[in-house]
C-alpha atoms as a PDB file:
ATOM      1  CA  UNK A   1     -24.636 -16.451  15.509  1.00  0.00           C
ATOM      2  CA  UNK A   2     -21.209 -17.280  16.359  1.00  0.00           C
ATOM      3  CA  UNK A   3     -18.121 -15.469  15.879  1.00  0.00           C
ATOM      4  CA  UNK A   4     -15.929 -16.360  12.239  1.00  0.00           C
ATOM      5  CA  UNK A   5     -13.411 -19.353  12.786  1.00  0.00           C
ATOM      6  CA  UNK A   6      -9.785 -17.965  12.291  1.00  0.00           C
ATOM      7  CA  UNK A   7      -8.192 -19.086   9.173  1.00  0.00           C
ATOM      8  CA  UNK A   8      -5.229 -19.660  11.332  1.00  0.00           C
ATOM      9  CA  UNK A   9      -4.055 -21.232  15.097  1.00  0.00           C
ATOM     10  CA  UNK A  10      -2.097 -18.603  16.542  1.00  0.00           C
ATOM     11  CA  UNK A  11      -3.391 -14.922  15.845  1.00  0.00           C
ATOM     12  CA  UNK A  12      -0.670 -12.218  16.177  1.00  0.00           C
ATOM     13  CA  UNK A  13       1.230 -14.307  13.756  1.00  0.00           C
ATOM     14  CA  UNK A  14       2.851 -12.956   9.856  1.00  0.00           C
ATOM     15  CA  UNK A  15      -0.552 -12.232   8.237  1.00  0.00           C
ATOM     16  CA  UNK A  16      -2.070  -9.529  11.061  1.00  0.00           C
ATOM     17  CA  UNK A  17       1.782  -7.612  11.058  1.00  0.00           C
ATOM     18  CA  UNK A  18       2.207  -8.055   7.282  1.00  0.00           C
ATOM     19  CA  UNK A  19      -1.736  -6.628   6.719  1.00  0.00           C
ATOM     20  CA  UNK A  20      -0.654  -3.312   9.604  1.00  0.00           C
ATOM     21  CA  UNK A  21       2.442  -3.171   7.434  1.00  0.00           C
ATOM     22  CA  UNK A  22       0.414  -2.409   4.313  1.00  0.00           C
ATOM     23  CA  UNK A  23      -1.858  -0.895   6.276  1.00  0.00           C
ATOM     24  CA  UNK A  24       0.711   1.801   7.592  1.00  0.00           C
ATOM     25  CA  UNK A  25       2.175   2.141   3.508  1.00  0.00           C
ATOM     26  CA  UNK A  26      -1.019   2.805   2.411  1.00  0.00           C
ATOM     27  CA  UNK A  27      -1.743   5.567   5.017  1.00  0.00           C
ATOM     28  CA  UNK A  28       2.203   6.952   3.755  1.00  0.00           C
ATOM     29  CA  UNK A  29       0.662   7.348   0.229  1.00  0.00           C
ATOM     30  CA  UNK A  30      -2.276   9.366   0.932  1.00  0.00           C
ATOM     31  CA  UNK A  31       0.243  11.139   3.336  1.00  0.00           C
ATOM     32  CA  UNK A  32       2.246  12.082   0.531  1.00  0.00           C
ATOM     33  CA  UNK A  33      -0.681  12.600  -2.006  1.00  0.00           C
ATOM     34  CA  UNK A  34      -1.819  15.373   0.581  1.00  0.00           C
ATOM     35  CA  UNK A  35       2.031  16.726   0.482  1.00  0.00           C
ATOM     36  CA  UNK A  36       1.613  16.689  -3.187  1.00  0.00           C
ATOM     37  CA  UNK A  37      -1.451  18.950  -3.338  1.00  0.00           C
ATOM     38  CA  UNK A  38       0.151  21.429  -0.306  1.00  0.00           C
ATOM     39  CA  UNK A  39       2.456  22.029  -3.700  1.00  0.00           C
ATOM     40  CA  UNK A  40      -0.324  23.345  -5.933  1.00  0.00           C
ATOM     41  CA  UNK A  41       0.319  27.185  -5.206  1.00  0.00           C
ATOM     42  CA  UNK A  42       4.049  26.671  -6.180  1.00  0.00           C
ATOM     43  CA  UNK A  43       4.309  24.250  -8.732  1.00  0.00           C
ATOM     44  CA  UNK A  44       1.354  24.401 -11.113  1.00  0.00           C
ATOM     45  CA  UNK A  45      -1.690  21.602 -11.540  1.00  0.00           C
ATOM     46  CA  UNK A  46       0.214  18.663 -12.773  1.00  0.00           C
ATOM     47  CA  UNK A  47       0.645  18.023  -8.965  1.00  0.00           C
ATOM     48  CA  UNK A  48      -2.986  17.481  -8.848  1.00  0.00           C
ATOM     49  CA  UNK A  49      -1.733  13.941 -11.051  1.00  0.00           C
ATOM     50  CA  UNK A  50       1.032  13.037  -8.527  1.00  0.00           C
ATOM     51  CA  UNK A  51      -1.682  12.996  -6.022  1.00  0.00           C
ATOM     52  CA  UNK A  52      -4.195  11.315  -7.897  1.00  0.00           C
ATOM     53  CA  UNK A  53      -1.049   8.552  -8.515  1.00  0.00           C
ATOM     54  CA  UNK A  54      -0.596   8.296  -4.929  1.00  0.00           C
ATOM     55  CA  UNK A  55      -4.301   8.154  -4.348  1.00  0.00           C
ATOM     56  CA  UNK A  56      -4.415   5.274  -7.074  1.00  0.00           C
ATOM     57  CA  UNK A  57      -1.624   3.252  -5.332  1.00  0.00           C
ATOM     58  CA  UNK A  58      -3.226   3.395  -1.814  1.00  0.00           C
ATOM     59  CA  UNK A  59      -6.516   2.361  -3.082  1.00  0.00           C
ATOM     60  CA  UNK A  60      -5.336  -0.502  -4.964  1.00  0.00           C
ATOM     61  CA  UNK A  61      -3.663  -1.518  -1.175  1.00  0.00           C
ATOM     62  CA  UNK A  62      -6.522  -1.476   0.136  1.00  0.00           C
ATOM     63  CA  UNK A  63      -8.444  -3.130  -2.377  1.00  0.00           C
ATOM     64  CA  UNK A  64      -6.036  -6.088  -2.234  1.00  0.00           C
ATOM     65  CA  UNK A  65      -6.000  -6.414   1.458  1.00  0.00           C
ATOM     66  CA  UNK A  66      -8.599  -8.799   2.084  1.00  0.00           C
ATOM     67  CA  UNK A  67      -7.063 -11.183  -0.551  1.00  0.00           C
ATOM     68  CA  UNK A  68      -3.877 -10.646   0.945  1.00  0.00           C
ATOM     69  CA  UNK A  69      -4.826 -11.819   4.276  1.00  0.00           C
ATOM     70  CA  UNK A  70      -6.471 -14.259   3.641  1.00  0.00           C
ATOM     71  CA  UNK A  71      -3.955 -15.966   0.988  1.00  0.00           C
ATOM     72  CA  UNK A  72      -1.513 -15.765   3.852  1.00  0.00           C
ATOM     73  CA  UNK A  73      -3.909 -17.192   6.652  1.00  0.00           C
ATOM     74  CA  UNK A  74      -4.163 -20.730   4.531  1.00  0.00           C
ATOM     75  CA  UNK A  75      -0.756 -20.845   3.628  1.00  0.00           C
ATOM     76  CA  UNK A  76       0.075 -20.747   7.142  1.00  0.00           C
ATOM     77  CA  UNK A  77      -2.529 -23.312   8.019  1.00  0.00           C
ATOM     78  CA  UNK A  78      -0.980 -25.520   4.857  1.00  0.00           C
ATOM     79  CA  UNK A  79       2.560 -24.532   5.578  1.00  0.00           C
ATOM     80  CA  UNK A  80       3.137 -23.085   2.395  1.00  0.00           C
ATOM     81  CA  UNK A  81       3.454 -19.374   2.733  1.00  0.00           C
ATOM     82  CA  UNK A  82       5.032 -17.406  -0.660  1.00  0.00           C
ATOM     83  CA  UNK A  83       5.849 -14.216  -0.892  1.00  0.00           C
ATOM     84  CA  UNK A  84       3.300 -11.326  -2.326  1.00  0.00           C
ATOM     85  CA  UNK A  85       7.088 -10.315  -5.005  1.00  0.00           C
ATOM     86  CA  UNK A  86       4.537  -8.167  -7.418  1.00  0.00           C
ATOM     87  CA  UNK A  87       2.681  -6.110  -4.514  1.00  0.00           C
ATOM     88  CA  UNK A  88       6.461  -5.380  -3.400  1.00  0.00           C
ATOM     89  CA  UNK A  89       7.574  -4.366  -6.216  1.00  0.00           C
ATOM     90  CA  UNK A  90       4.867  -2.615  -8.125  1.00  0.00           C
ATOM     91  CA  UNK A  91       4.705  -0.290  -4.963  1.00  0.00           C
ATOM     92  CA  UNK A  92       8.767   0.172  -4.860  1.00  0.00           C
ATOM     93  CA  UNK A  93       8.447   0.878  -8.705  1.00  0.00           C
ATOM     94  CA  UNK A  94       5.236   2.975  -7.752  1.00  0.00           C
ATOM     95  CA  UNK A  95       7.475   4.871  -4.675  1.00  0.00           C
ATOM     96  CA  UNK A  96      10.547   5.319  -7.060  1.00  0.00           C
ATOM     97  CA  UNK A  97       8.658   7.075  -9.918  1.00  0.00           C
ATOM     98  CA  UNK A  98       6.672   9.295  -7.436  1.00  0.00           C
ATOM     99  CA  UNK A  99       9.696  10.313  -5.644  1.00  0.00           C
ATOM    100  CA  UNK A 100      11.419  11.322  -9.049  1.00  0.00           C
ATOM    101  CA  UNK A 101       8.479  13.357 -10.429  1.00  0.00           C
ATOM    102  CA  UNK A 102       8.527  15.105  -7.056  1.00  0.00           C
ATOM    103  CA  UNK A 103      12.351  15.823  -7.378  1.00  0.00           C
ATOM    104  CA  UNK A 104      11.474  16.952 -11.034  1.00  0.00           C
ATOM    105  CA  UNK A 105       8.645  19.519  -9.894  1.00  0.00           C
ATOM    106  CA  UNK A 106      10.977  21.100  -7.617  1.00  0.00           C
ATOM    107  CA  UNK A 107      13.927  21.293  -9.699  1.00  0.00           C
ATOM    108  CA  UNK A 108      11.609  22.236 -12.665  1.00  0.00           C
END
């Protein structure tokens, strides 16, 4: 059996640093999840939801890598590469909210 074909020419190019980008953001979320239940003692249960949330938006990262990936790897073989706008910005909108219920909880 031989190995997979790449989907692309030249590997090291945009689709293996943008996939260890997502990969590291994911990792930040469950980072933070865990920071969020560290909280528990101090600021009651509904922490228990912020980490859930941040559990939520890592998983769907990771769900959506694959695709990712591979979307990229033909555009660059067609020479049509577009930008992933919705992942960006339902994770910044995902990163804002999280970071303001965290600011509430400890102002709260």
């Amino acid at each position: 059996m031989s190995p997979a074909a790449p989907l692309h020419a030249d590997p090291g190019l945009q689709p293996e640093r943008t996939v260890l980008s997502w990969g590291r953001t994911m990792m930040l979320f469950a980072l933070v999840g865990a920071v969020f239940l560290r909280w528990l003692p101090h600021y009651g249960f509904w922490t228990v939801g912020l980490a859930l949330s941040c559990a939520v938006v890592a998983g769907a990262i990771y769900a959506t890598q694959r695709r990712r990936y591979t979307r990229q790897s033909r555009g660059i073989a067609a020479e049509q590469v577009e930008a992933d706008v919705p992942a960006v910005l339902t994770t910044t909108v995902a990163t804002v909210v999280l970071g303001l219920l965290g600011i509430l909880a400890v102002l709260s």
